[in-house]
C-alpha atoms as a PDB file:
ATOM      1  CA  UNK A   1      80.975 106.551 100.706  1.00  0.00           C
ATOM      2  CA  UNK A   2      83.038 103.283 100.249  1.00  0.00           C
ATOM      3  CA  UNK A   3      83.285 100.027 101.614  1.00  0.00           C
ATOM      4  CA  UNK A   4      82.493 100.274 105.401  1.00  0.00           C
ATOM      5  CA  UNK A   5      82.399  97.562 107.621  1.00  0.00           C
ATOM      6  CA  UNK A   6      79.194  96.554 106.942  1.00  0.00           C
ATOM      7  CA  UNK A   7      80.537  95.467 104.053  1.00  0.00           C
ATOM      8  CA  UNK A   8      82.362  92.984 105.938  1.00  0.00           C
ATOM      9  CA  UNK A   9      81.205  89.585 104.107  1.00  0.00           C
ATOM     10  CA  UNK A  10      79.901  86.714 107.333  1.00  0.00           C
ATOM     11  CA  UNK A  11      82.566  85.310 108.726  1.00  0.00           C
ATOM     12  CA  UNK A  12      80.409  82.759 110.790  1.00  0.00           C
ATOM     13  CA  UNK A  13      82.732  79.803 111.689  1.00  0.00           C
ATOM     14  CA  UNK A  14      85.992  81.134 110.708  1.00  0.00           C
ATOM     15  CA  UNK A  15      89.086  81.532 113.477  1.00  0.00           C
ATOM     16  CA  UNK A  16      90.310  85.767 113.072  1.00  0.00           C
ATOM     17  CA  UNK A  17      93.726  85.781 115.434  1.00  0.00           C
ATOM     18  CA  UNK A  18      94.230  89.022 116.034  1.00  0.00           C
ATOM     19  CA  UNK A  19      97.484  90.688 117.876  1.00  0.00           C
ATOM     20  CA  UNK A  20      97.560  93.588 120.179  1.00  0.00           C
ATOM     21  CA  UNK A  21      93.393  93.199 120.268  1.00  0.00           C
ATOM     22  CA  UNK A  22      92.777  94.658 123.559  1.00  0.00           C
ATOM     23  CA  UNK A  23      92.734  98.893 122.176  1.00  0.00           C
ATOM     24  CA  UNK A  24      93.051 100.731 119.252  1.00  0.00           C
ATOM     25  CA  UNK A  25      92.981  99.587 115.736  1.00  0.00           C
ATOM     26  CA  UNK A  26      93.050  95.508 117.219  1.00  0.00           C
ATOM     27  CA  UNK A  27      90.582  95.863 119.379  1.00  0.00           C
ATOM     28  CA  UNK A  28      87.971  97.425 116.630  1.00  0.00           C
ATOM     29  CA  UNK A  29      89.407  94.945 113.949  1.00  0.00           C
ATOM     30  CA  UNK A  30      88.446  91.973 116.622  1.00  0.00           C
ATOM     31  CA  UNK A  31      85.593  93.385 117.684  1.00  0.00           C
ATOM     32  CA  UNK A  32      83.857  93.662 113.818  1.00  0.00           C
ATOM     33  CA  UNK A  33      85.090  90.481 113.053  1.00  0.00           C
ATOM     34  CA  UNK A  34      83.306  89.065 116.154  1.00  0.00           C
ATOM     35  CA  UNK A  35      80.253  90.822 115.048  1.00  0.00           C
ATOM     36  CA  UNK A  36      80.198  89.240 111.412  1.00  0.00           C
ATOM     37  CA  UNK A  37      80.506  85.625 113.556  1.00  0.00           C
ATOM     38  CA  UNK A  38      84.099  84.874 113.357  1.00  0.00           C
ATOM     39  CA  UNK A  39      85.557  83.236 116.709  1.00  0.00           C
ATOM     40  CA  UNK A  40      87.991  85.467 117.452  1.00  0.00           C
ATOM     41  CA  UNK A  41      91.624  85.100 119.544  1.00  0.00           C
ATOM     42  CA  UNK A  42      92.525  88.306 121.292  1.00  0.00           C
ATOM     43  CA  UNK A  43      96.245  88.013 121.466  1.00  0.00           C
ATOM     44  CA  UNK A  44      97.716  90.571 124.145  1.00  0.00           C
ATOM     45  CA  UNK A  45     100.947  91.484 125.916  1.00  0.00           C
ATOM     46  CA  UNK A  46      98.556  92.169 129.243  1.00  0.00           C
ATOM     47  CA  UNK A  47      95.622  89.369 130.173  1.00  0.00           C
ATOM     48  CA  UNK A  48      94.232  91.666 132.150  1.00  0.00           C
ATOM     49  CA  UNK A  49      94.151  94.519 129.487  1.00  0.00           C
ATOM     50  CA  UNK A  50      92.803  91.698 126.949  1.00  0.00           C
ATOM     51  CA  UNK A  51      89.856  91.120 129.410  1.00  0.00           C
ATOM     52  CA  UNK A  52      88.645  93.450 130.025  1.00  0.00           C
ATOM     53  CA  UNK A  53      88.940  94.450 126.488  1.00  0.00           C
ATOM     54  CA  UNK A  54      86.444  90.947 126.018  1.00  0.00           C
ATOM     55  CA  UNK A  55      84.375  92.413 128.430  1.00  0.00           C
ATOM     56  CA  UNK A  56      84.061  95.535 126.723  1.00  0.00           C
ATOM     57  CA  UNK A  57      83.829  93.452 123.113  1.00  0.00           C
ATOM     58  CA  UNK A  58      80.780  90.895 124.947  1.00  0.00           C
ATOM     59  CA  UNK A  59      78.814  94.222 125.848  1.00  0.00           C
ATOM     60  CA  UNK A  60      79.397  96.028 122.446  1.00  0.00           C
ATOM     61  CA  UNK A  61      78.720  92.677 120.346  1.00  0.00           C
ATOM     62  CA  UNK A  62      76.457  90.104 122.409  1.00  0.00           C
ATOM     63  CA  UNK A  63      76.820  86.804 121.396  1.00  0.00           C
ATOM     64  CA  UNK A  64      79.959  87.256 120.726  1.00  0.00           C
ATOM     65  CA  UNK A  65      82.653  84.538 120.874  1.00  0.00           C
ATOM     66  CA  UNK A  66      86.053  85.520 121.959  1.00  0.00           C
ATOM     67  CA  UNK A  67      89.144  84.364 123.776  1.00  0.00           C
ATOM     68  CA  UNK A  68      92.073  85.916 125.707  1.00  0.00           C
ATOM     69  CA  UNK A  69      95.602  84.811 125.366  1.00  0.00           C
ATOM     70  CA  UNK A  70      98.739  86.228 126.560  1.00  0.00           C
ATOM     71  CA  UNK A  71     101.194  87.292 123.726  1.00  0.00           C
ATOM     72  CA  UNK A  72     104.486  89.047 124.297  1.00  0.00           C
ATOM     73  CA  UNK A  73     106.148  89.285 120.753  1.00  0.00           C
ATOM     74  CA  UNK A  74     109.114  90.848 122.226  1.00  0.00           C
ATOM     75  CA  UNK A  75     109.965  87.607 123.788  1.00  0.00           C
ATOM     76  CA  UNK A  76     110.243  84.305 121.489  1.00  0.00           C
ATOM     77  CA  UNK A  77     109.618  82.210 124.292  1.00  0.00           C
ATOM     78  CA  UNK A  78     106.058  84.059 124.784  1.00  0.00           C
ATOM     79  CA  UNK A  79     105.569  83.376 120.534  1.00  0.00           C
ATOM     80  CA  UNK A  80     105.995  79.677 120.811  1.00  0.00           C
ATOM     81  CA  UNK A  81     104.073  79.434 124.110  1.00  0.00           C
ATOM     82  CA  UNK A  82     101.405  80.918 122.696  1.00  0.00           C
ATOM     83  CA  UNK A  83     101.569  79.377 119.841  1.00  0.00           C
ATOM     84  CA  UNK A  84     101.229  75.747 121.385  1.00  0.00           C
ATOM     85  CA  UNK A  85      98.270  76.966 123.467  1.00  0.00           C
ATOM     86  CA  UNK A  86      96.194  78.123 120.806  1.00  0.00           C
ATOM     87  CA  UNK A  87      93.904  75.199 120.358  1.00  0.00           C
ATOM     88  CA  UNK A  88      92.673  75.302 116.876  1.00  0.00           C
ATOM     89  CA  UNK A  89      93.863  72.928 114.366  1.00  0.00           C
ATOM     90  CA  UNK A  90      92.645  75.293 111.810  1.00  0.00           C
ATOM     91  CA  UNK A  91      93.015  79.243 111.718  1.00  0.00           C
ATOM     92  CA  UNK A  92      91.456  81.443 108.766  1.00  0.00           C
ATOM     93  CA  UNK A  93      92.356  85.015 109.533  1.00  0.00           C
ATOM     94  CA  UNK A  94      95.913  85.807 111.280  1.00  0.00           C
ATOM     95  CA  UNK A  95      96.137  89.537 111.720  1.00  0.00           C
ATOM     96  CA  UNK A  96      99.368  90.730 112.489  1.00  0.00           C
ATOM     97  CA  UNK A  97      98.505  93.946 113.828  1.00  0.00           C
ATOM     98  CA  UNK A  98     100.464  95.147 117.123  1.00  0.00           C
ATOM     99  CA  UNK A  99     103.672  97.056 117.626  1.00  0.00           C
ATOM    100  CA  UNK A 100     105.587  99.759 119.263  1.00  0.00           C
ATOM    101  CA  UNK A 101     106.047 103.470 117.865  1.00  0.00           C
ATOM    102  CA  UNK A 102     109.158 105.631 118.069  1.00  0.00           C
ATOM    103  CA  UNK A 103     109.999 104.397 121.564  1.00  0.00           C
ATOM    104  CA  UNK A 104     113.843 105.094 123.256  1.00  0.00           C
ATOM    105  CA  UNK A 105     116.794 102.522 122.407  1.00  0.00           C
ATOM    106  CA  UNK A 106     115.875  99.369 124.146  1.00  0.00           C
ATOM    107  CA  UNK A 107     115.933  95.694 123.059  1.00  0.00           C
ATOM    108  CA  UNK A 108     113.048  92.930 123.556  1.00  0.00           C
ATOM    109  CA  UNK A 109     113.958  89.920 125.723  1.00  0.00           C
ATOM    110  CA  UNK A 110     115.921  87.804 123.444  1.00  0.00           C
ATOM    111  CA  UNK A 111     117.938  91.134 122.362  1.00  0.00           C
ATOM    112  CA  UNK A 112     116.608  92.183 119.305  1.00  0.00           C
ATOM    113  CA  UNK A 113     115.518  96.221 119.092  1.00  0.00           C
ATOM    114  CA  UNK A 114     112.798  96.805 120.128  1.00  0.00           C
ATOM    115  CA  UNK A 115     110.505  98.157 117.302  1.00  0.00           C
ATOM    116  CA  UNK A 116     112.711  95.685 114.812  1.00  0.00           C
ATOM    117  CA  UNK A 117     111.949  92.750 117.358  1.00  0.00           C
ATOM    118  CA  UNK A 118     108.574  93.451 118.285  1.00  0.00           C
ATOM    119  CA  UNK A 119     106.984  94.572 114.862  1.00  0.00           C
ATOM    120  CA  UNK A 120     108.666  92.693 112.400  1.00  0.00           C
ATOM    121  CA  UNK A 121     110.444  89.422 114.447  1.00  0.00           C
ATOM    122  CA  UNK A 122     107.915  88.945 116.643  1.00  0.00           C
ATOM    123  CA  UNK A 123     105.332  88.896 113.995  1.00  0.00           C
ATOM    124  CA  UNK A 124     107.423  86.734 111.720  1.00  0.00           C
ATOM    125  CA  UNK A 125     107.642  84.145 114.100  1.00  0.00           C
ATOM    126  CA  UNK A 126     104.280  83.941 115.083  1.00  0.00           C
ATOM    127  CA  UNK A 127     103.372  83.558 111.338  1.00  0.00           C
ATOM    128  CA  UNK A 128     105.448  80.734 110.686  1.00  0.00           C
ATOM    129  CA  UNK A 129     104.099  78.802 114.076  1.00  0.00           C
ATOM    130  CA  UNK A 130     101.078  78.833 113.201  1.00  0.00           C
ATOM    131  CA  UNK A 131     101.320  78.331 109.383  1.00  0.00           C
ATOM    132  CA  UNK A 132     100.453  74.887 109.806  1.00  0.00           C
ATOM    133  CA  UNK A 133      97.002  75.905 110.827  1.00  0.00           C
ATOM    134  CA  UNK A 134      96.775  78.279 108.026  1.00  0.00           C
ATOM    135  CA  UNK A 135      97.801  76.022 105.555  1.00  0.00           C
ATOM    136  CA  UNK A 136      95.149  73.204 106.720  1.00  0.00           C
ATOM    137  CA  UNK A 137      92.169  76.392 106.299  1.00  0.00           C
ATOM    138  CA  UNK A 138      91.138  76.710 102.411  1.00  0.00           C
ATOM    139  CA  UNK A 139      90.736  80.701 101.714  1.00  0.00           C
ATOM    140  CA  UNK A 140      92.945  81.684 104.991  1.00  0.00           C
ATOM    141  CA  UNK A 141      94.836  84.763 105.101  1.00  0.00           C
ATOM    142  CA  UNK A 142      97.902  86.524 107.048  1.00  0.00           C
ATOM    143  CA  UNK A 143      97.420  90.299 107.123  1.00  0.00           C
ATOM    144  CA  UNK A 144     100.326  92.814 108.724  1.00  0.00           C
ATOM    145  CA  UNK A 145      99.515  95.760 109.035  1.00  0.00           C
ATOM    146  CA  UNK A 146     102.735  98.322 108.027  1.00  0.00           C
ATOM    147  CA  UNK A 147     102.099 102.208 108.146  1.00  0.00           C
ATOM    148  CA  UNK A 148     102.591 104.761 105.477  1.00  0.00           C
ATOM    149  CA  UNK A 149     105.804 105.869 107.662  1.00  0.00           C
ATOM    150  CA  UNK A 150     107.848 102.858 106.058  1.00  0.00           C
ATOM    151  CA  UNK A 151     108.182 105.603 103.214  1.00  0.00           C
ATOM    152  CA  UNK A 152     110.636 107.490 105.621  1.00  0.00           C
ATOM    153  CA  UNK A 153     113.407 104.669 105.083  1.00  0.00           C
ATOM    154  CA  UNK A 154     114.498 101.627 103.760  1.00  0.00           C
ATOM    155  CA  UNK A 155     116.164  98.793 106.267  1.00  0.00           C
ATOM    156  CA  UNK A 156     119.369  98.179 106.624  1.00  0.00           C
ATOM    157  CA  UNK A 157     120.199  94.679 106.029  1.00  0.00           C
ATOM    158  CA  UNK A 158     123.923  95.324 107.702  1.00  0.00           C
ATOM    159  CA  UNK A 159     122.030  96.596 110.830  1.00  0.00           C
ATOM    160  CA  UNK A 160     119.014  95.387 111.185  1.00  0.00           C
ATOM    161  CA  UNK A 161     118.853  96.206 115.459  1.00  0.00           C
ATOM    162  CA  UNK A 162     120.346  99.323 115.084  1.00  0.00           C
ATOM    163  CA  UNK A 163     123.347  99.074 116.764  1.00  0.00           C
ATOM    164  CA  UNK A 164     125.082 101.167 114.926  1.00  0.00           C
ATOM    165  CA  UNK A 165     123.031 104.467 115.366  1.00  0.00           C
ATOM    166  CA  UNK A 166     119.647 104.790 116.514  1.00  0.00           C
ATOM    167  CA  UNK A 167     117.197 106.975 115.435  1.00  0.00           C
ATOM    168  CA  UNK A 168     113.770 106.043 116.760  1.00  0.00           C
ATOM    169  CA  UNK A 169     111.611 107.410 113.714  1.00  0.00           C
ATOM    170  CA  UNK A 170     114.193 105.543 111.391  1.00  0.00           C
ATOM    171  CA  UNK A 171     113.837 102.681 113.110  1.00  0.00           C
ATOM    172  CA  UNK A 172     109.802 102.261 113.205  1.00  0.00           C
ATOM    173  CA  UNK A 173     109.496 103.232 109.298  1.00  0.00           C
ATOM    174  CA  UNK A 174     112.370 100.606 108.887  1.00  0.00           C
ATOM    175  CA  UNK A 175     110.105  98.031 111.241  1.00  0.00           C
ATOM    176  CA  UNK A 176     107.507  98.688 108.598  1.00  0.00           C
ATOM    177  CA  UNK A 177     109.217  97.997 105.096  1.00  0.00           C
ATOM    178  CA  UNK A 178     110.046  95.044 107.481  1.00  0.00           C
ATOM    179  CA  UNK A 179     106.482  94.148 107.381  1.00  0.00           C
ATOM    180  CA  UNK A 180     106.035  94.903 104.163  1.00  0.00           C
ATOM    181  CA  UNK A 181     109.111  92.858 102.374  1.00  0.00           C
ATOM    182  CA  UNK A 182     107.711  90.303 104.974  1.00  0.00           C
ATOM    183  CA  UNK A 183     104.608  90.058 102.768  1.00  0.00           C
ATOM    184  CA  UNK A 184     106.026  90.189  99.895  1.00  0.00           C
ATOM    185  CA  UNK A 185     108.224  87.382 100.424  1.00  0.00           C
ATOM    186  CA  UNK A 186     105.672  85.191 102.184  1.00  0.00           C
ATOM    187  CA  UNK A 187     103.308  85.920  98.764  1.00  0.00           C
ATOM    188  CA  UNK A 188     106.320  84.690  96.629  1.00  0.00           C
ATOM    189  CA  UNK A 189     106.818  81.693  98.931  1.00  0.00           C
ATOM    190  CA  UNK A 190     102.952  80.574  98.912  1.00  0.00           C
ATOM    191  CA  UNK A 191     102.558  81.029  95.162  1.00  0.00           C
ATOM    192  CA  UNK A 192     105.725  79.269  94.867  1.00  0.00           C
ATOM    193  CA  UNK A 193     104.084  75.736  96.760  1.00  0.00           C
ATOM    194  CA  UNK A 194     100.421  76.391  94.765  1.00  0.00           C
ATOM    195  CA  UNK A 195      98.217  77.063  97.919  1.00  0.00           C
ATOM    196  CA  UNK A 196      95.750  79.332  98.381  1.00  0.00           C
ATOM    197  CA  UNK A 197      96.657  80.943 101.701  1.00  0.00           C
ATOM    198  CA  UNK A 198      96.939  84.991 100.966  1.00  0.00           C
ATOM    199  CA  UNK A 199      99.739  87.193 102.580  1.00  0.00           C
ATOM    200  CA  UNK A 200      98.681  90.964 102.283  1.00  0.00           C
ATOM    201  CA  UNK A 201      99.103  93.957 104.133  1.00  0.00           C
ATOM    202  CA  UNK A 202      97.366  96.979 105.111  1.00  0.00           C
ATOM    203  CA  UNK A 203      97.927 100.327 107.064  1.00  0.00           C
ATOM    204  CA  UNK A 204      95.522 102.856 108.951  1.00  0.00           C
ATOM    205  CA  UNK A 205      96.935 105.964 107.369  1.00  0.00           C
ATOM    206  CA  UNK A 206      96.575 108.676 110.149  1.00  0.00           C
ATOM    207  CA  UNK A 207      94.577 107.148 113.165  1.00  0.00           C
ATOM    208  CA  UNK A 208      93.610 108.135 116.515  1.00  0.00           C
ATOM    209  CA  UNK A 209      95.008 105.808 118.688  1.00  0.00           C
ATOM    210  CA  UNK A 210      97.542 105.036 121.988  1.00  0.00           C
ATOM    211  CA  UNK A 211     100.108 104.078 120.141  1.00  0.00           C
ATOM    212  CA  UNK A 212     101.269 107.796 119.680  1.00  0.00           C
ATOM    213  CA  UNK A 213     101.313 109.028 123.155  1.00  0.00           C
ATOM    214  CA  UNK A 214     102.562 105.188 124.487  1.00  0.00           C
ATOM    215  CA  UNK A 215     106.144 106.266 124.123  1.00  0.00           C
ATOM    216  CA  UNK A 216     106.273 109.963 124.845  1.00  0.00           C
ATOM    217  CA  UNK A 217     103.951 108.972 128.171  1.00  0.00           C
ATOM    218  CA  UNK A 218     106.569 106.079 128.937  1.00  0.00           C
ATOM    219  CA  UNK A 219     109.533 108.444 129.333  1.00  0.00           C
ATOM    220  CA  UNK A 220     107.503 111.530 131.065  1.00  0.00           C
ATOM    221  CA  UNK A 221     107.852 113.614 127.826  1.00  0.00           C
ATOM    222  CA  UNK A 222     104.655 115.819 128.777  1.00  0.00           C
ATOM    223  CA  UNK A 223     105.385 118.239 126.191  1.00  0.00           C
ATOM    224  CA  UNK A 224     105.347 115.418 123.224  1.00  0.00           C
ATOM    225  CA  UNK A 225     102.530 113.514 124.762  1.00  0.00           C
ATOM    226  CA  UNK A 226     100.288 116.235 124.595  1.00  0.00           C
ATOM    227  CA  UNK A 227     101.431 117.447 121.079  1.00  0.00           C
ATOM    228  CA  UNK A 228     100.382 113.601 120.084  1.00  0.00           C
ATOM    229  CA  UNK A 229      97.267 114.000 122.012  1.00  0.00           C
ATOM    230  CA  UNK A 230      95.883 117.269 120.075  1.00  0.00           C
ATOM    231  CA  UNK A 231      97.286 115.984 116.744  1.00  0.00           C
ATOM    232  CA  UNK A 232      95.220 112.793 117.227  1.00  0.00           C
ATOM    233  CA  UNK A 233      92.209 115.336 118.215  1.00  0.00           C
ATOM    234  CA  UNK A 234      92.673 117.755 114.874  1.00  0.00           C
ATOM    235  CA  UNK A 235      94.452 115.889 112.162  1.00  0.00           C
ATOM    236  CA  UNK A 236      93.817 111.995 112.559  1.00  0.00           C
ATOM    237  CA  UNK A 237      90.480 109.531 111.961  1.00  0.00           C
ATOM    238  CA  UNK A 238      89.423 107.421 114.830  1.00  0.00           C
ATOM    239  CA  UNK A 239      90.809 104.012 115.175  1.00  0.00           C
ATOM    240  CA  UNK A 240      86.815 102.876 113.853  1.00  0.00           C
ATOM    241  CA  UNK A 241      88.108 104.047 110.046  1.00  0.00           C
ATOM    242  CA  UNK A 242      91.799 103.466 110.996  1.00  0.00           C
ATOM    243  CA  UNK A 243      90.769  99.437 111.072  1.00  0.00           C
ATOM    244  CA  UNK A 244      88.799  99.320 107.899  1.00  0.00           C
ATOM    245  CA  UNK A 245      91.860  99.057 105.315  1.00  0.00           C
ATOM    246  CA  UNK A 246      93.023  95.845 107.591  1.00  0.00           C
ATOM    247  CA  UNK A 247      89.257  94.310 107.754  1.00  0.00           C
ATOM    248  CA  UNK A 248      89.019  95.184 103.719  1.00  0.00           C
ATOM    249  CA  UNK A 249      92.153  93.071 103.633  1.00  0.00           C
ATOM    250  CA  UNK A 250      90.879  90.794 105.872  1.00  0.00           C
ATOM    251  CA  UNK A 251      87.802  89.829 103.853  1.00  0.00           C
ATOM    252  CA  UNK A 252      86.979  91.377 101.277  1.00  0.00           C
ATOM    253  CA  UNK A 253      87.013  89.159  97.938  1.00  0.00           C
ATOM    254  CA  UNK A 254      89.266  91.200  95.671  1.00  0.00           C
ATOM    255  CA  UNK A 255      91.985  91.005  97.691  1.00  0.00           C
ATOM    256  CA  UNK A 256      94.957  89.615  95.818  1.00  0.00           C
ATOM    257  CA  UNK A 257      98.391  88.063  97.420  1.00  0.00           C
ATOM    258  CA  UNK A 258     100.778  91.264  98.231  1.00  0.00           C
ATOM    259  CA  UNK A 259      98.299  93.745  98.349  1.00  0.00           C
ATOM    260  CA  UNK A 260      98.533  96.409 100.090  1.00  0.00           C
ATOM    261  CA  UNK A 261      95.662  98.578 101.515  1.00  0.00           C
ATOM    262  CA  UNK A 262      95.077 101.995 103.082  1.00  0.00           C
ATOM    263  CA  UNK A 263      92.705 105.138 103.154  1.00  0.00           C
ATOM    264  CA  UNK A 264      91.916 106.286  99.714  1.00  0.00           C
ATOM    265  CA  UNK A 265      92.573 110.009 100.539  1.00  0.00           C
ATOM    266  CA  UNK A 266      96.267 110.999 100.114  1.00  0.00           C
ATOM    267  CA  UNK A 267      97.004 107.629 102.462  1.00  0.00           C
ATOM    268  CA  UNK A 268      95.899 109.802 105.255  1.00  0.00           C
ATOM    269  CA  UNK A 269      91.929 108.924 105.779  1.00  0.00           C
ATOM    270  CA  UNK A 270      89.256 107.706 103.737  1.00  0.00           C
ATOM    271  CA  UNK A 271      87.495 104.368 102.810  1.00  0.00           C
ATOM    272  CA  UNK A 272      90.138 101.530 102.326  1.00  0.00           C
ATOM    273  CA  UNK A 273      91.882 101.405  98.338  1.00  0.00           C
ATOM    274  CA  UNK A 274      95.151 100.273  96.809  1.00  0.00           C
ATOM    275  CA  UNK A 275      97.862 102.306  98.500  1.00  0.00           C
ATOM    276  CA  UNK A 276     101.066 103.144  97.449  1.00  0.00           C
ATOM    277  CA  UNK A 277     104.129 101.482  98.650  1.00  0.00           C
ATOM    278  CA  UNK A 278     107.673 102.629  98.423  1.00  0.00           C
ATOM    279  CA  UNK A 279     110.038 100.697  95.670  1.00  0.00           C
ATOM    280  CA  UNK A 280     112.109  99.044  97.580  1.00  0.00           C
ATOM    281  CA  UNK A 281     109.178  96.692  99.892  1.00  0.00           C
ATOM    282  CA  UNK A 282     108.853  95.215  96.412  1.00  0.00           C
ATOM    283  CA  UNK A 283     113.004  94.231  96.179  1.00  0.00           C
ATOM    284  CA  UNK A 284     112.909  90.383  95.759  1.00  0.00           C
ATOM    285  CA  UNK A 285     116.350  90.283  96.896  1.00  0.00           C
ATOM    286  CA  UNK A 286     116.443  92.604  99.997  1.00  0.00           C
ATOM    287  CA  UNK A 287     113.051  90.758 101.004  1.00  0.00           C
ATOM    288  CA  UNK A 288     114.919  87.337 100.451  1.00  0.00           C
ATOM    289  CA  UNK A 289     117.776  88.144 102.734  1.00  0.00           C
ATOM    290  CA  UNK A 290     115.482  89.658 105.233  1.00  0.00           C
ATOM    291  CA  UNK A 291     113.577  86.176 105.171  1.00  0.00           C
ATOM    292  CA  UNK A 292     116.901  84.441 105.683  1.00  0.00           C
ATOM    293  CA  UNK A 293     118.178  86.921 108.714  1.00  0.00           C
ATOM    294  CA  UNK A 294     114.718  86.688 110.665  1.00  0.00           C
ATOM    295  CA  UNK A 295     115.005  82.417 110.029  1.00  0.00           C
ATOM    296  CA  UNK A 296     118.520  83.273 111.943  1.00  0.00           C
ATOM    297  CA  UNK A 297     117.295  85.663 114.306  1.00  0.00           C
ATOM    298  CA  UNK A 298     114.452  83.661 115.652  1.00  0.00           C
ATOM    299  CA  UNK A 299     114.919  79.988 114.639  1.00  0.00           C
ATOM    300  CA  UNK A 300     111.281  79.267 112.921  1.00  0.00           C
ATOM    301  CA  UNK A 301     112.334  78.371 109.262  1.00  0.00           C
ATOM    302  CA  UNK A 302     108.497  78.203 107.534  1.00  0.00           C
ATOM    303  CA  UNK A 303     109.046  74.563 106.889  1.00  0.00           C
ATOM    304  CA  UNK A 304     106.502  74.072 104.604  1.00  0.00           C
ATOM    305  CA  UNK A 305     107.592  76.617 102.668  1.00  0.00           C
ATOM    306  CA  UNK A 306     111.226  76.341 102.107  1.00  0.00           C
ATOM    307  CA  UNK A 307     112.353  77.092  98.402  1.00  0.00           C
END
């Protein structure tokens, strides 16, 4: 059968920040963390959406100890507010798990595209705020979850917002090596100042979840919507099995700095393994330069880990 999330070792007193928590693969990520003991931040775009997701969470897990803040990683001014509000001088688990699929041309507040800015930037810069926190929790970890689509494309360091040409499915697997030279780079950079903080990375293969239809719903595209809607029904694994290759990364004690984790069947479904990544998430260089561009792009330099 595999590692399920009963497997999940206790995770009584630890601090699990968890991005986009209120549906979907967050929400069940959160919501099995909570019910191993962890304290657990539900960082969301929407309060509202986030409580009533820790309503929802309170019911399924009782006892459970959870918090809502608002989050908007399209907007760097929303990443460093929350970052000063969250109160905890010490944070073990920082899952980087929200983002935007395949959505039409836009940009994010401070002008970045918006799958570039929201999945990778926004996520970058949330990182490096709270490193501090990580840094001061022995055994912490950074997770971000990528998805098997990064295999569609490479980025491109000379246009990293797309300005250029835009093509929304380019852009989202682009988003995602993002996340996954992000790792790679942070893993270099921690082994590099001899701590034991892990940066590793995960994806949910084929899941069931909203963040298919979001876009298609967004712009009134009926037809696409409800192709999303029966492909989730027919081809996909609910968001419950979705989650488990980000709470194996999460906790489980094998887990080694730039790892990377998905379902064990053809990256599609399946208990969580070793996944393949594409070649180039593993270029020191192009992960390098995409370090220096997002210190540009978004002002938080990783202090503490400067080389």
């Amino acid at each position: 059968m595999g590692w399920t999330a009963q497997d999940i070792p206790d995770q009584t007193g630890r601090v699990a920040v968890v991005t986009g928590a209120n549906s979907g693969l967050g929400y069940v990520t959160a919501r099995e963390l909570a019910r191993k003991g962890a304290r657990v931040v539900l960082a969301c775009r929407s309060e509202a959406r986030g409580r009533a997701a820790a309503e929802r969470l309170v019911v399924e897990v009782p006892g459970a100890e959870v918090e809502v803040e608002r989050l908007d990683l399209g907007d760097l001014a929303s990443v460093r507010d929350f970052a000063d509000r969250v109160p905890y001088a010490r944070i073990d688990l920082l899952v980087n798990n929200a983002g935007v699929m395949a959505p039409p041309y836009g940009t994010t507040a401070d002008g970045f595209e918006t799958q570039f800015g929201v999945n990778h930037l926004g996520h970058f810069a949330l990182t490096g705020l709270l490193l501090p926190a990580l840094l001061a929790t022995p055994g912490a970890r950074i997770v971000t979850v990528s998805s098997m689509m990064h295999a569609l494309a490479n980025i491109d360091l000379h246009d990293l917002n797309s300005e250029r040409k835009y093509r929304r499915w380019i852009a989202y697997a682009r988003s995602k090596t993002a996340n996954l030279l992000f790792t790679h780079e942070l893993a270099r950079r921690l082994a590099a100042h001899d701590t034991d903080l892990v940066a590793a990375a995960a994806h949910p293969g084929y899941a069931a979840t909203n963040l298919q239809t979001a876009g298609p719903r967004a712009e009134g595209r009926r037809g696409a919507e409800r192709a999303m809607e029966i492909g989730n029904r027919v081809f996909a694994q609910p968001a419950e099995a979705g989650a488990l290759p980000t709470l194996y990364a999460a906790t489980a004690d094998e887990v080694r700095p730039d790892s990377f984790f998905g379902p064990s069947f053809a990256m599609w479904r399946g208990a969580p393994a070793p996944s393949w990544r594409a070649p180039w998430t593993l270029n020191d260089q192009a992960a390098d330069r995409l370090w220096d561009a997002s210190v540009q792009l978004t002002g938080v330099d990783f202090g503490a880990l400067k080389v």
